[in-house]
N, C-alpha and C. Protein backbone atom coordinates (compact mmCIF):
# COMPACT_ATOMS: atom_id res chain seq x y z
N UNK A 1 145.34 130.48 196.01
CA UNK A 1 144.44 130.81 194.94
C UNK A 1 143.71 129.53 194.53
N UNK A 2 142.62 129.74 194.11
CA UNK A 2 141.44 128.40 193.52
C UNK A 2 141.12 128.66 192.00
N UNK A 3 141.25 128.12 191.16
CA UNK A 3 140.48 128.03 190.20
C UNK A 3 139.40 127.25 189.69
N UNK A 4 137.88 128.12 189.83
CA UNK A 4 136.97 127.07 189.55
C UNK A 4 136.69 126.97 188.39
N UNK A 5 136.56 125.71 187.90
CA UNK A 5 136.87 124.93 186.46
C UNK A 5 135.09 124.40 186.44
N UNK A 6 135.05 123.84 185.43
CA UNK A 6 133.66 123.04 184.68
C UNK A 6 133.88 122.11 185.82
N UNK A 7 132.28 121.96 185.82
CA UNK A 7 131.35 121.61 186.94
C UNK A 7 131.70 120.26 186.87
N UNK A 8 132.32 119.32 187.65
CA UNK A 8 133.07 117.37 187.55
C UNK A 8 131.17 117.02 187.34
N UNK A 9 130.43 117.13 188.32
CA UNK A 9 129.53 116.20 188.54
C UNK A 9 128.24 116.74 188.15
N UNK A 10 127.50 117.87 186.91
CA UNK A 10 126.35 118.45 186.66
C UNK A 10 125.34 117.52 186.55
N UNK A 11 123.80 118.20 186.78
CA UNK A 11 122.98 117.62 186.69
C UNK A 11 122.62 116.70 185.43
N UNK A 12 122.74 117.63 184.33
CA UNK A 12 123.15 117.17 183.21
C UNK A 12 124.10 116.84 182.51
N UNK A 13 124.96 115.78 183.04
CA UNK A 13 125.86 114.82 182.58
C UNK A 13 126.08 113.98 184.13
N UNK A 14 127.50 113.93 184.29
CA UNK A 14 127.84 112.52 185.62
C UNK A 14 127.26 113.48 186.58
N UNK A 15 126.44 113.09 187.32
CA UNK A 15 125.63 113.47 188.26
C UNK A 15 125.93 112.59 189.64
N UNK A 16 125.63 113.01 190.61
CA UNK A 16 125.24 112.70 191.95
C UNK A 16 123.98 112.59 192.35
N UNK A 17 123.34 113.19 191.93
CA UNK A 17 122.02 113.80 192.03
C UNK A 17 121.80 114.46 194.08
N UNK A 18 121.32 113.81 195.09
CA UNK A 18 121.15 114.20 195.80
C UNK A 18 122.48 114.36 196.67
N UNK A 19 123.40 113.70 196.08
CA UNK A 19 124.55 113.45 196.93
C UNK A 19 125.66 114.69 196.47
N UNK A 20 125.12 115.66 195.48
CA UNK A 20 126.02 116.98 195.08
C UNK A 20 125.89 118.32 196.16
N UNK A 21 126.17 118.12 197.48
CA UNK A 21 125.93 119.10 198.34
C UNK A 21 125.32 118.13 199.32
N UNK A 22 124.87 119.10 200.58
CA UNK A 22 123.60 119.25 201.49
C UNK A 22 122.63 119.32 200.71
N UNK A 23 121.94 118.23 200.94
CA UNK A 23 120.41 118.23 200.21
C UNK A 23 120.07 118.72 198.71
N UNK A 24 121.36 117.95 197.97
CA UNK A 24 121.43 118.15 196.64
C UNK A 24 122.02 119.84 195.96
N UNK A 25 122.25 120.37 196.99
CA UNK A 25 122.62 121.97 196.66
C UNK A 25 123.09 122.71 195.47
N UNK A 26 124.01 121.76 195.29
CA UNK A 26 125.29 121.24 194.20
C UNK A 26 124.79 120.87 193.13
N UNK A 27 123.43 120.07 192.93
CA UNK A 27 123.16 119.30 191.70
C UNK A 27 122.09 120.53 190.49
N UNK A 28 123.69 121.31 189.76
CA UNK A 28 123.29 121.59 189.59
C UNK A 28 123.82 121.27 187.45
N UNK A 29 122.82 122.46 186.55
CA UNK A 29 123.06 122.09 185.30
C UNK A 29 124.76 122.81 185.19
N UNK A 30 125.38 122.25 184.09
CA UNK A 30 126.89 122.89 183.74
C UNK A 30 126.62 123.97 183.31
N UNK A 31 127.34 124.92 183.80
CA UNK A 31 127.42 126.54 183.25
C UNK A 31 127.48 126.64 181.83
N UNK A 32 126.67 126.99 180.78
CA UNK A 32 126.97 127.66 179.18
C UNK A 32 127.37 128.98 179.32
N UNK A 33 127.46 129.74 180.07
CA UNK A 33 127.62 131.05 179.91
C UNK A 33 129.11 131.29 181.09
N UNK A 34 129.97 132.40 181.24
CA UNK A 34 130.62 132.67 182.11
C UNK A 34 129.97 133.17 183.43
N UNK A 35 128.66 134.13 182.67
CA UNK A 35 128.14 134.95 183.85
C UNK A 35 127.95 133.55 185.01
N UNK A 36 127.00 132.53 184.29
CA UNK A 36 126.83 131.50 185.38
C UNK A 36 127.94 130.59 186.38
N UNK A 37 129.05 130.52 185.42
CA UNK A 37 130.05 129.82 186.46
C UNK A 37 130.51 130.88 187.36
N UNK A 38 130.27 132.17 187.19
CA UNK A 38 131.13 132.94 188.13
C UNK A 38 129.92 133.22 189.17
N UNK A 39 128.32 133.34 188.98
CA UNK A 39 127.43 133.56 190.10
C UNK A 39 127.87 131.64 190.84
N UNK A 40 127.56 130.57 190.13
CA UNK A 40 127.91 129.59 190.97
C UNK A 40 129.21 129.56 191.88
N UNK A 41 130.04 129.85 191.49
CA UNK A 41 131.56 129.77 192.64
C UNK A 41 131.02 131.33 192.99
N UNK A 42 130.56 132.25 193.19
CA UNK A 42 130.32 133.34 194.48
C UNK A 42 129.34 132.83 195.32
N UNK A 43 128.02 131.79 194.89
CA UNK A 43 127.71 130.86 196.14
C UNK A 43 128.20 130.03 196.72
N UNK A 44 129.06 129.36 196.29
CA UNK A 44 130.18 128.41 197.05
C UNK A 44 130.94 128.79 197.62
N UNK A 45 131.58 130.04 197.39
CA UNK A 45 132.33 130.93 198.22
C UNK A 45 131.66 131.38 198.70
N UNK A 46 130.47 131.86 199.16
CA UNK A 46 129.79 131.97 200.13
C UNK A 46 129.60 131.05 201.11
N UNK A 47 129.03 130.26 200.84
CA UNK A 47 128.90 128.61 201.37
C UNK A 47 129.97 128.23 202.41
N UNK A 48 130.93 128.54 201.71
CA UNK A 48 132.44 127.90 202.57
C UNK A 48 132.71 128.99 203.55
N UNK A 49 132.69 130.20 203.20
CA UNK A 49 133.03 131.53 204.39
C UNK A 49 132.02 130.95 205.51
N UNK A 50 130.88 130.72 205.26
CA UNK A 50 129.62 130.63 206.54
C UNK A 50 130.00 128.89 207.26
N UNK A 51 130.21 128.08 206.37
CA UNK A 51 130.64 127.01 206.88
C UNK A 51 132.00 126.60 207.68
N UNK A 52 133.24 127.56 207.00
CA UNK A 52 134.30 127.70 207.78
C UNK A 52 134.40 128.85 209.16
N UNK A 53 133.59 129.72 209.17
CA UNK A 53 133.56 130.64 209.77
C UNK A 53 134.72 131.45 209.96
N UNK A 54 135.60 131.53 208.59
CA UNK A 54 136.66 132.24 209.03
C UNK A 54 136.60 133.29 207.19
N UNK A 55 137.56 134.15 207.30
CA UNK A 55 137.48 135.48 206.62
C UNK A 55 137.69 135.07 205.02
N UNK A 56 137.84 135.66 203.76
CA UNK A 56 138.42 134.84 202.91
C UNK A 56 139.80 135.55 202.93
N UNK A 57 140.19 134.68 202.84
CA UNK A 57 142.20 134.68 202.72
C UNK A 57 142.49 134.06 201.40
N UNK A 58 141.80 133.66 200.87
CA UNK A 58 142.08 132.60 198.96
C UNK A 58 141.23 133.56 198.40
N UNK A 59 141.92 134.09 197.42
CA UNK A 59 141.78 134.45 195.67
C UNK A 59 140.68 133.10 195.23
N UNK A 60 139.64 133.40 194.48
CA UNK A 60 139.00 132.14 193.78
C UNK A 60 138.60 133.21 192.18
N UNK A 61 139.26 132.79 191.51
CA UNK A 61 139.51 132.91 190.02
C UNK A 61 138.29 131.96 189.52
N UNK A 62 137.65 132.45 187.81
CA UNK A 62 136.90 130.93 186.89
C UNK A 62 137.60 131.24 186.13
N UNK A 63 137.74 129.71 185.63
CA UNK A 63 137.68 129.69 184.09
C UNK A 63 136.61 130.12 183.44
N UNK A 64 137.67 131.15 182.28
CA UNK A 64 136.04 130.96 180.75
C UNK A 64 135.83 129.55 180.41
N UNK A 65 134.78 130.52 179.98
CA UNK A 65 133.86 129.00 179.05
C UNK A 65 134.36 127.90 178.39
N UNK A 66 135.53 128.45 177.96
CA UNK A 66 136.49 127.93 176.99
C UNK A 66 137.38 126.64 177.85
N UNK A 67 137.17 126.92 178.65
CA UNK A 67 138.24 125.96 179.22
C UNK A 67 139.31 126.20 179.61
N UNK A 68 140.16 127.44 179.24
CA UNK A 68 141.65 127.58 178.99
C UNK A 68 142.72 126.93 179.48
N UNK A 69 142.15 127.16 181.23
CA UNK A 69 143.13 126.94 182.49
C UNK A 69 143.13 125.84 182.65
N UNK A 70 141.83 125.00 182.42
CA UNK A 70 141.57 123.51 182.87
C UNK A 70 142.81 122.80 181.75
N UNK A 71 142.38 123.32 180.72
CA UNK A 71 143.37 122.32 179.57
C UNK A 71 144.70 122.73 179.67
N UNK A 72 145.22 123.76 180.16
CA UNK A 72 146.36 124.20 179.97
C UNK A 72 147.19 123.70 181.52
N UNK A 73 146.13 123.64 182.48
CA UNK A 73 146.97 122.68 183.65
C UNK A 73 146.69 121.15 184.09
N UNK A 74 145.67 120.78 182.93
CA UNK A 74 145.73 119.37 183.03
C UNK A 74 144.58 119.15 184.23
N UNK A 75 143.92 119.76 184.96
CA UNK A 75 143.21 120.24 186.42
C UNK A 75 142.15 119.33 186.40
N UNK A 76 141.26 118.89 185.42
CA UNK A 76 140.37 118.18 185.86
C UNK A 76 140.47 116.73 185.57
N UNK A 77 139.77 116.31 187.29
CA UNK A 77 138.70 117.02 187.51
C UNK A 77 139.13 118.07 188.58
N UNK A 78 140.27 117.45 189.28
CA UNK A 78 140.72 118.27 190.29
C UNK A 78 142.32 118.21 190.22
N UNK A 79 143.20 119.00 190.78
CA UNK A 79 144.21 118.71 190.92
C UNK A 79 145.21 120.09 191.32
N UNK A 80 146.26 119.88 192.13
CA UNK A 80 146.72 120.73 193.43
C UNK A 80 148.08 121.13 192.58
N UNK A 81 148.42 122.47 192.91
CA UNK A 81 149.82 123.00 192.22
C UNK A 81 149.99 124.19 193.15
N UNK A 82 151.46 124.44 193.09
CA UNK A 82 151.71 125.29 193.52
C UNK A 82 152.90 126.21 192.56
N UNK A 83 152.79 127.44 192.83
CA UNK A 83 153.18 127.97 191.41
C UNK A 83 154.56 129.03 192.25
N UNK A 84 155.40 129.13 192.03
CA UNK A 84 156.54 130.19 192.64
C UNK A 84 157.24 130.75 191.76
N UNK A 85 156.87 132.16 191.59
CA UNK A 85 157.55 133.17 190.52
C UNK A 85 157.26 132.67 189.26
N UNK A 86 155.82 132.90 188.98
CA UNK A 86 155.32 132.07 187.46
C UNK A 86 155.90 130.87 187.16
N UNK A 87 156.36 129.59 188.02
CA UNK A 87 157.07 128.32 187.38
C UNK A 87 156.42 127.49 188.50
N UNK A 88 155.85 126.31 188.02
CA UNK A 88 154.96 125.34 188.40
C UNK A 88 156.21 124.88 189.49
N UNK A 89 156.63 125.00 190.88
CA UNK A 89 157.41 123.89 191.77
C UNK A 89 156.50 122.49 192.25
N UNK A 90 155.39 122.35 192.51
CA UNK A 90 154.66 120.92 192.80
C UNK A 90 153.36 120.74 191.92
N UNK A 91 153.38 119.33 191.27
CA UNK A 91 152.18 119.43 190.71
C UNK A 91 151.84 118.45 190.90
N UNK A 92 150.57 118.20 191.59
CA UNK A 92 150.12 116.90 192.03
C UNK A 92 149.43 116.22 191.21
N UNK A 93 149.25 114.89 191.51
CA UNK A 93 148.57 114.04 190.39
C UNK A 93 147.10 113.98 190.32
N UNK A 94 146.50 113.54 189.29
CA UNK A 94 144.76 113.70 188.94
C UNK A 94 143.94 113.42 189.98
N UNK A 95 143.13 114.06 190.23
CA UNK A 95 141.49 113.57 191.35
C UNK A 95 140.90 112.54 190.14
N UNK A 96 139.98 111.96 191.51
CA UNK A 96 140.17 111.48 192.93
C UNK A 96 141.98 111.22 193.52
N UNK A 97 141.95 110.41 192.75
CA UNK A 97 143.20 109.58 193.69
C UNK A 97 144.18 109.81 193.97
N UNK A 98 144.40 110.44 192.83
CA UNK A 98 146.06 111.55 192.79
C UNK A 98 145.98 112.76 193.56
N UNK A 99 144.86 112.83 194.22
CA UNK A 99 144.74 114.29 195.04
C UNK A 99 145.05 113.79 196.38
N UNK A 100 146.15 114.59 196.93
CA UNK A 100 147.06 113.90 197.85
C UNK A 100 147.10 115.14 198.54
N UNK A 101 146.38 115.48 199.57
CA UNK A 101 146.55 117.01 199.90
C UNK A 101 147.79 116.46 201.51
N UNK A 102 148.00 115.57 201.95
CA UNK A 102 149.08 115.01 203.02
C UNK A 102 150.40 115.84 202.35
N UNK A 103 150.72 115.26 201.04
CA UNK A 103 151.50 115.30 200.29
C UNK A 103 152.13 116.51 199.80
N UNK A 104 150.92 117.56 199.59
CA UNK A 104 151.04 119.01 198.97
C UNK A 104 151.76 119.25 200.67
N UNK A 105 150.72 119.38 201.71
CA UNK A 105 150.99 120.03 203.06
C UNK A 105 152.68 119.30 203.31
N UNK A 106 152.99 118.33 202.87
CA UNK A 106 154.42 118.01 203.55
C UNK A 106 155.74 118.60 202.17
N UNK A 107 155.06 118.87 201.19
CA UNK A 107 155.77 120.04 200.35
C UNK A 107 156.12 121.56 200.85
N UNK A 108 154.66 121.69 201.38
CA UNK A 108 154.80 123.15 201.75
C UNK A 108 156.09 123.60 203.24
N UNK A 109 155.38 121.98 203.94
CA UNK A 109 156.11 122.29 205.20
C UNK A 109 157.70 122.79 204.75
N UNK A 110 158.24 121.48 203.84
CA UNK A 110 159.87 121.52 203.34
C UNK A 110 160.00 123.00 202.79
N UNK A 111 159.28 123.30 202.23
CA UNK A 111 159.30 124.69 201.68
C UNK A 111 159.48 125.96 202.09
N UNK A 112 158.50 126.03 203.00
CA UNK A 112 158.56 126.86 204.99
C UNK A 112 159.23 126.63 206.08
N UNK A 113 159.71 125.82 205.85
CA UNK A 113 160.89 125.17 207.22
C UNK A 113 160.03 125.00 208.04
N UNK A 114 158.88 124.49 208.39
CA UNK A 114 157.68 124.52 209.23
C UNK A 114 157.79 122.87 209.77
């Protein structure tokens, strides 16, 4: 599952500007409304189905406006969890740096006997 949270890098505030996507794609204003964060993550989930070329298999959830999820899991700007029978078992540390996806994948492996 994904939860997409408030926009890290909007046009209007910390920006990238051309560097938010392919040819600025990304650079866009922060959602005020829900309707808008939820049409933005159904183009990104679009985006990624055509770019991965594979089916969707991930749930992608938004946050309201409000924030809820972001403040209540600490998430931004980014950050990796895995949740088993409603109880947080891995919670990785803050993006950039703390986003350790080696780290999550060698959790999961121990987890899967994989």
């Amino acid at each position: 599952m994904s939860i997409y949270i408030r926009e890290a890098h909007p046009k209007d505030g910390f920006s990238f500007g051309s560097n938010n996507g392919p040819g600025g794609k990304y650079n866009i204003v922060d959602p005020t409304t829900l309707k808008d964060r939820i049409d933005i993550c159904r183009q990104w989930m679009a985006d990624l189905e055509c770019l991965t070329h594979t089916k969707k298999t991930t749930m992608h959830l938004v946050d309201g406006i409000g924030d809820d999820a972001s403040i209540a899991f600490g998430a931004w700007p980014e950050r990796l969890y895995v949740i088993e029978d409603g109880m947080v078992s891995y919670r990785g540390g803050e993006g950039p740096f703390g986003y350790k996806i080696d780290e999550l994948a060698g959790f999961l492996e121990s987890k899967l006997g994989a």
